[in-house]
C-alpha atoms as a PDB file:
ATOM      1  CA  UNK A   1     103.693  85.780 148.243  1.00  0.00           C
ATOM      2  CA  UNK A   2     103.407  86.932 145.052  1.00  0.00           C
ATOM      3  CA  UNK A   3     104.834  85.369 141.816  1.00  0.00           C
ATOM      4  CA  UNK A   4     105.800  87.217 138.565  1.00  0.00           C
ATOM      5  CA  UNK A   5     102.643  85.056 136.826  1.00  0.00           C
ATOM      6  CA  UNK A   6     100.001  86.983 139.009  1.00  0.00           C
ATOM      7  CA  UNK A   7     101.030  90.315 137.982  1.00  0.00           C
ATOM      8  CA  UNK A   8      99.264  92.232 135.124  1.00  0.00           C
ATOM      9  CA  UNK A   9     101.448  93.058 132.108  1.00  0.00           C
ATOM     10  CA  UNK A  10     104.454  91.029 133.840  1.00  0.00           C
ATOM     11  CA  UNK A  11     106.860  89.305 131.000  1.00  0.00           C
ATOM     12  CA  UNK A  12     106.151  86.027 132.840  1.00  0.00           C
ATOM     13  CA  UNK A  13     101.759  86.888 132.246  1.00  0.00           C
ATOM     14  CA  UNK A  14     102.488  87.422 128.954  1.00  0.00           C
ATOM     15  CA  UNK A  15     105.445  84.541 128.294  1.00  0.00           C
ATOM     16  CA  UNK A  16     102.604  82.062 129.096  1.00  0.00           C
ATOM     17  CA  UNK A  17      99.942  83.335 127.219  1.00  0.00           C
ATOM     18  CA  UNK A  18     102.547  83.399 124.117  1.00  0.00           C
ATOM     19  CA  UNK A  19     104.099  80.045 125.063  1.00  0.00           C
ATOM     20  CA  UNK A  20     100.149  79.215 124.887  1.00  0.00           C
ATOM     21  CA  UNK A  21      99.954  80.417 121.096  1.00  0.00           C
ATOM     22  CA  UNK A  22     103.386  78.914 119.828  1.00  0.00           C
ATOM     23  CA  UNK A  23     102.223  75.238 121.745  1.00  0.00           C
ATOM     24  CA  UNK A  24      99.367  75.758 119.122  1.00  0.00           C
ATOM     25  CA  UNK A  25     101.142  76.082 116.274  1.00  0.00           C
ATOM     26  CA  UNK A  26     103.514  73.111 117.486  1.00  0.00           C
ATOM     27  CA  UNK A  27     100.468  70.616 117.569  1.00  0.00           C
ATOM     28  CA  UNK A  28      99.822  71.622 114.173  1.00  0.00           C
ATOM     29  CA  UNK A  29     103.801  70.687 112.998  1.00  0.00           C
ATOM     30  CA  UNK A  30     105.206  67.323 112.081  1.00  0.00           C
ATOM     31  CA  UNK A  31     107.244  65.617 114.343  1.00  0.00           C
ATOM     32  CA  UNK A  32     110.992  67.176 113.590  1.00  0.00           C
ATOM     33  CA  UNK A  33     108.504  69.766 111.678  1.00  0.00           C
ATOM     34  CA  UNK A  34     110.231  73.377 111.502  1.00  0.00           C
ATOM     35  CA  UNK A  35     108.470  77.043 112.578  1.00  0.00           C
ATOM     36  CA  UNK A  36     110.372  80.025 111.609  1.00  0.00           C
ATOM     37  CA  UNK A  37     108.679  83.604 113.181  1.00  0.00           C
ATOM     38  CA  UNK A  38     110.159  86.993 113.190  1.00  0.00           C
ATOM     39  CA  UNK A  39     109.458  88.917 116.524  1.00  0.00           C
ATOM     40  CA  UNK A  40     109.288  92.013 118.691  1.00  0.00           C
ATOM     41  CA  UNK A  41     112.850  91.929 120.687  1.00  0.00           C
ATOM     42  CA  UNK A  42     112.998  94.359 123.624  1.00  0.00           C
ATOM     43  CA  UNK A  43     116.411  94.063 125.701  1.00  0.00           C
ATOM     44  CA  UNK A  44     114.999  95.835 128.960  1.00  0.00           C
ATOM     45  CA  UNK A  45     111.908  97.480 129.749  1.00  0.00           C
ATOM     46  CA  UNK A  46     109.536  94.620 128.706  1.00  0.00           C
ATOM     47  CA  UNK A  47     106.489  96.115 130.235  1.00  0.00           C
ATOM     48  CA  UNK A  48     107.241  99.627 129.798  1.00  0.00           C
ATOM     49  CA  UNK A  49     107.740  99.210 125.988  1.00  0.00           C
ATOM     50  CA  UNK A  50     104.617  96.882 125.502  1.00  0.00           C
ATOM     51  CA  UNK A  51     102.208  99.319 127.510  1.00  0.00           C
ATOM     52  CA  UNK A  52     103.688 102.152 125.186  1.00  0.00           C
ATOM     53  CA  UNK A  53     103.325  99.885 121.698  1.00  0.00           C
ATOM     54  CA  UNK A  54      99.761  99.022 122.640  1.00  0.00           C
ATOM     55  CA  UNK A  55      98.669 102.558 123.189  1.00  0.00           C
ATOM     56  CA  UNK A  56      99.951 103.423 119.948  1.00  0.00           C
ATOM     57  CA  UNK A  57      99.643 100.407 117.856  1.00  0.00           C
ATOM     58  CA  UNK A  58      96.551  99.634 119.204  1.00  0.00           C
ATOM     59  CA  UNK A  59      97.227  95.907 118.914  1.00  0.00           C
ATOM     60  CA  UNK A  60      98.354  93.716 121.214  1.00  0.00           C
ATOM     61  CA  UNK A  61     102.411  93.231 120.057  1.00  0.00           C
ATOM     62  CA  UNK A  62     104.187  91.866 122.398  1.00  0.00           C
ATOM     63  CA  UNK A  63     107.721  92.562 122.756  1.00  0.00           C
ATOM     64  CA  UNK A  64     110.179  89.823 124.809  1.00  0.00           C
ATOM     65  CA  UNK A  65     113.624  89.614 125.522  1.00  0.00           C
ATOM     66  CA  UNK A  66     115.791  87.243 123.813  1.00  0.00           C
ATOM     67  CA  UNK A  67     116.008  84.533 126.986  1.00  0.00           C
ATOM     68  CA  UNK A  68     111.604  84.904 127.071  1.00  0.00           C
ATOM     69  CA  UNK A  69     111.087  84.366 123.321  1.00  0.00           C
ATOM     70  CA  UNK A  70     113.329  81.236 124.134  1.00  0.00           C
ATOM     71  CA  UNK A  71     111.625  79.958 126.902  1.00  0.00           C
ATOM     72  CA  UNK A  72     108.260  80.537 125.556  1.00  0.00           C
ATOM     73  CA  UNK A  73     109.067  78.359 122.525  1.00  0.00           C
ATOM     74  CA  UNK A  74     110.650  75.682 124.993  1.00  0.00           C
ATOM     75  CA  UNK A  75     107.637  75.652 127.387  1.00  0.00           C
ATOM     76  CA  UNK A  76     105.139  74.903 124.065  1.00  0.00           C
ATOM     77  CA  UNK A  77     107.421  72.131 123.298  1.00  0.00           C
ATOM     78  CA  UNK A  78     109.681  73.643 120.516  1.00  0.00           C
ATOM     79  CA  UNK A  79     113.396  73.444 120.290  1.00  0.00           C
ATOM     80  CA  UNK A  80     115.024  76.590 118.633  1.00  0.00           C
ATOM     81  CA  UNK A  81     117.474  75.695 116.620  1.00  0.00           C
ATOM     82  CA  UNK A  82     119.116  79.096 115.468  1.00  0.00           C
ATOM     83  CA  UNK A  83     118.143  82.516 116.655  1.00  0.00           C
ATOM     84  CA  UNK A  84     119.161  85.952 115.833  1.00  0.00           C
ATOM     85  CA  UNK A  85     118.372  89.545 116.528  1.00  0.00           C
ATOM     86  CA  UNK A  86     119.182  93.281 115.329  1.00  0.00           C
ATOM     87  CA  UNK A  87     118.122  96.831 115.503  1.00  0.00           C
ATOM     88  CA  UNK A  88     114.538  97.637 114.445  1.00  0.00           C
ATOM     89  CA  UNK A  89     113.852  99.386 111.363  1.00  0.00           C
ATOM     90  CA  UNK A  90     110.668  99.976 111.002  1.00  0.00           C
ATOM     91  CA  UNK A  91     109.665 103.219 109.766  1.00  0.00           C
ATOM     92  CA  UNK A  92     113.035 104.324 108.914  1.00  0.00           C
ATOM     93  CA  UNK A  93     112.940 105.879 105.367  1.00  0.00           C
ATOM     94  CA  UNK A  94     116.165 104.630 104.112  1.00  0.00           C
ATOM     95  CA  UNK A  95     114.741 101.184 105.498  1.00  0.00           C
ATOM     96  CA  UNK A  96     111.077 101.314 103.589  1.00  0.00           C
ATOM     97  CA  UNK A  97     112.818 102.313 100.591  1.00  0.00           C
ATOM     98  CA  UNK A  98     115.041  98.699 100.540  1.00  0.00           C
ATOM     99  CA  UNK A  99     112.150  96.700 102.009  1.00  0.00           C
ATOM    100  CA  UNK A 100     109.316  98.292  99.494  1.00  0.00           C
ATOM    101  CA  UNK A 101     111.655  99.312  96.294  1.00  0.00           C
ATOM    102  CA  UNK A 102     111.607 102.854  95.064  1.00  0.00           C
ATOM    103  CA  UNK A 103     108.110 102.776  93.455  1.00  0.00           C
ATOM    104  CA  UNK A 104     106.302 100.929  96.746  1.00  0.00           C
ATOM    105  CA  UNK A 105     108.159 103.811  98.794  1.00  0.00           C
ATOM    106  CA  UNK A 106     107.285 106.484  96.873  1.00  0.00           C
ATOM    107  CA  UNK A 107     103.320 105.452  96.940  1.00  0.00           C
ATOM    108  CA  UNK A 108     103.816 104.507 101.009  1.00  0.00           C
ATOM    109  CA  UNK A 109     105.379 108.022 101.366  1.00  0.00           C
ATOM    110  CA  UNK A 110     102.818 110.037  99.034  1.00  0.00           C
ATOM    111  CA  UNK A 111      99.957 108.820 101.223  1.00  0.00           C
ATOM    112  CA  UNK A 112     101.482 110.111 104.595  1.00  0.00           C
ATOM    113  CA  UNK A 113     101.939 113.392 103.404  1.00  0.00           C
ATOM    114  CA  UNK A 114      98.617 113.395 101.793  1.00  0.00           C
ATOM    115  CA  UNK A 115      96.847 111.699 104.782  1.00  0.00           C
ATOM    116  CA  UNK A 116      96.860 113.344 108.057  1.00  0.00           C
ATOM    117  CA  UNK A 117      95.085 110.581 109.997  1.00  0.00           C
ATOM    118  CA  UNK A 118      97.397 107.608 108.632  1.00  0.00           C
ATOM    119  CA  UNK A 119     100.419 110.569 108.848  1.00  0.00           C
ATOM    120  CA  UNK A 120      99.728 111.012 112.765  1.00  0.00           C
ATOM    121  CA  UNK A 121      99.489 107.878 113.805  1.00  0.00           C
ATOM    122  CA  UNK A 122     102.587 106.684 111.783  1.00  0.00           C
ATOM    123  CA  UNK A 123     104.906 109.536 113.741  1.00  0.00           C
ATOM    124  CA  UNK A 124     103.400 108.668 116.944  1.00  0.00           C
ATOM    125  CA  UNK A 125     104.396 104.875 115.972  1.00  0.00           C
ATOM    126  CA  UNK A 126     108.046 106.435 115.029  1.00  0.00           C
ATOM    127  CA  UNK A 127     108.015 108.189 118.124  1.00  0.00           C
ATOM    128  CA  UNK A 128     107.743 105.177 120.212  1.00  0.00           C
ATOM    129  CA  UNK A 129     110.279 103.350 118.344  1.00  0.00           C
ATOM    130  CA  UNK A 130     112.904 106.347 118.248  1.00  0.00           C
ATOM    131  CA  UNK A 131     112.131 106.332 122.557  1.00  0.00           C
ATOM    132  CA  UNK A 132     112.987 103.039 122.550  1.00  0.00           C
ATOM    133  CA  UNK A 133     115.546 102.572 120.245  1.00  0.00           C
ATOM    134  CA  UNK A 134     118.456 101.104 122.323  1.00  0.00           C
ATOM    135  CA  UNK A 135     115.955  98.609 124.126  1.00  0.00           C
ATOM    136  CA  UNK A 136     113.647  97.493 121.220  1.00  0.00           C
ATOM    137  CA  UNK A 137     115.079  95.310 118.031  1.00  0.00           C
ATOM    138  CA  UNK A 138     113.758  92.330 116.459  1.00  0.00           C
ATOM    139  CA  UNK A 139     114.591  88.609 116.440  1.00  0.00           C
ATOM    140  CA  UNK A 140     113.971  85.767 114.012  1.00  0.00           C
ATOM    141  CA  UNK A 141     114.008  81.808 115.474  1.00  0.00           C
ATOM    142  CA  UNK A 142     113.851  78.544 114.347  1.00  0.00           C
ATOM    143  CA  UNK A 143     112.400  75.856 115.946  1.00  0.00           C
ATOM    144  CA  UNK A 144     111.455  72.391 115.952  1.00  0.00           C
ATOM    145  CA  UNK A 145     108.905  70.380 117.147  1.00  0.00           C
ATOM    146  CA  UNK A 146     110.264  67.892 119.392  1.00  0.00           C
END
């Protein structure tokens, strides 16, 4: 029989390798001592949406549902203490404009039109993140080191 941790690219492969990283960065806290981490949130299609974000990030980001960013931090021995997630907003010009401020924006905007290279592989990021819209947010946790 098979279980979900023998399967490439399952959310249970990668929950332990993540729960492997945050147990890291809990032996390095304090007793009591706090971590606070903003994350990749996807509310279905785990593997679908990280096989898409690694083709077109080209990095490794890992995307988890709410319950698996949870239980990763719970396996490595931290208690979350307050969660929450939203919508993503990355690359969404209205967005960049209140994250960077007006000036920032206009520089960040200037060199994708002027830049084909960093313009192509920005739209291809947008594309993946318009695709995945409904499914793919963010979420910011808390936790303790117990």
């Amino acid at each position: 029989m098979t279980t979900c941790w023998q399967k490439p690219f399952s959310p249970c492969n990668r929950l332990e390798a993540i729960a492997k990283i945050l147990q890291s960065i809990g032996d390095r806290l304090k007793p009591g001592g706090k971590f606070l981490s903003h994350e990749l949130l996807a509310h279905n299609r785990e593997v679908e949406i990280h096989q898409a974000l690694a083709a077109t990030l080209r990095a490794n980001s890992t995307p988890l549902s709410e319950a698996h960013w949870i239980a990763a931090c719970e396996t490595a021995g931290l208690q979350v203490l307050q969660h929450q997630v939203g919508a993503m907003g990355l690359l969404n010009p209205a967005r960049i404009i209140q994250d960077e401020g007006l000036v920032n924006a206009i520089k960040f905007f200037w060199n994708v039109l002027t830049r084909p290279q960093l313009r192509d592989r920005l739209l291809s990021m947008r594309r993946v993140f318009k695709q995945y819209e409904q499914e793919l947010g963010y979420l910011i946790l808390c936790a303790e080191r117990n």
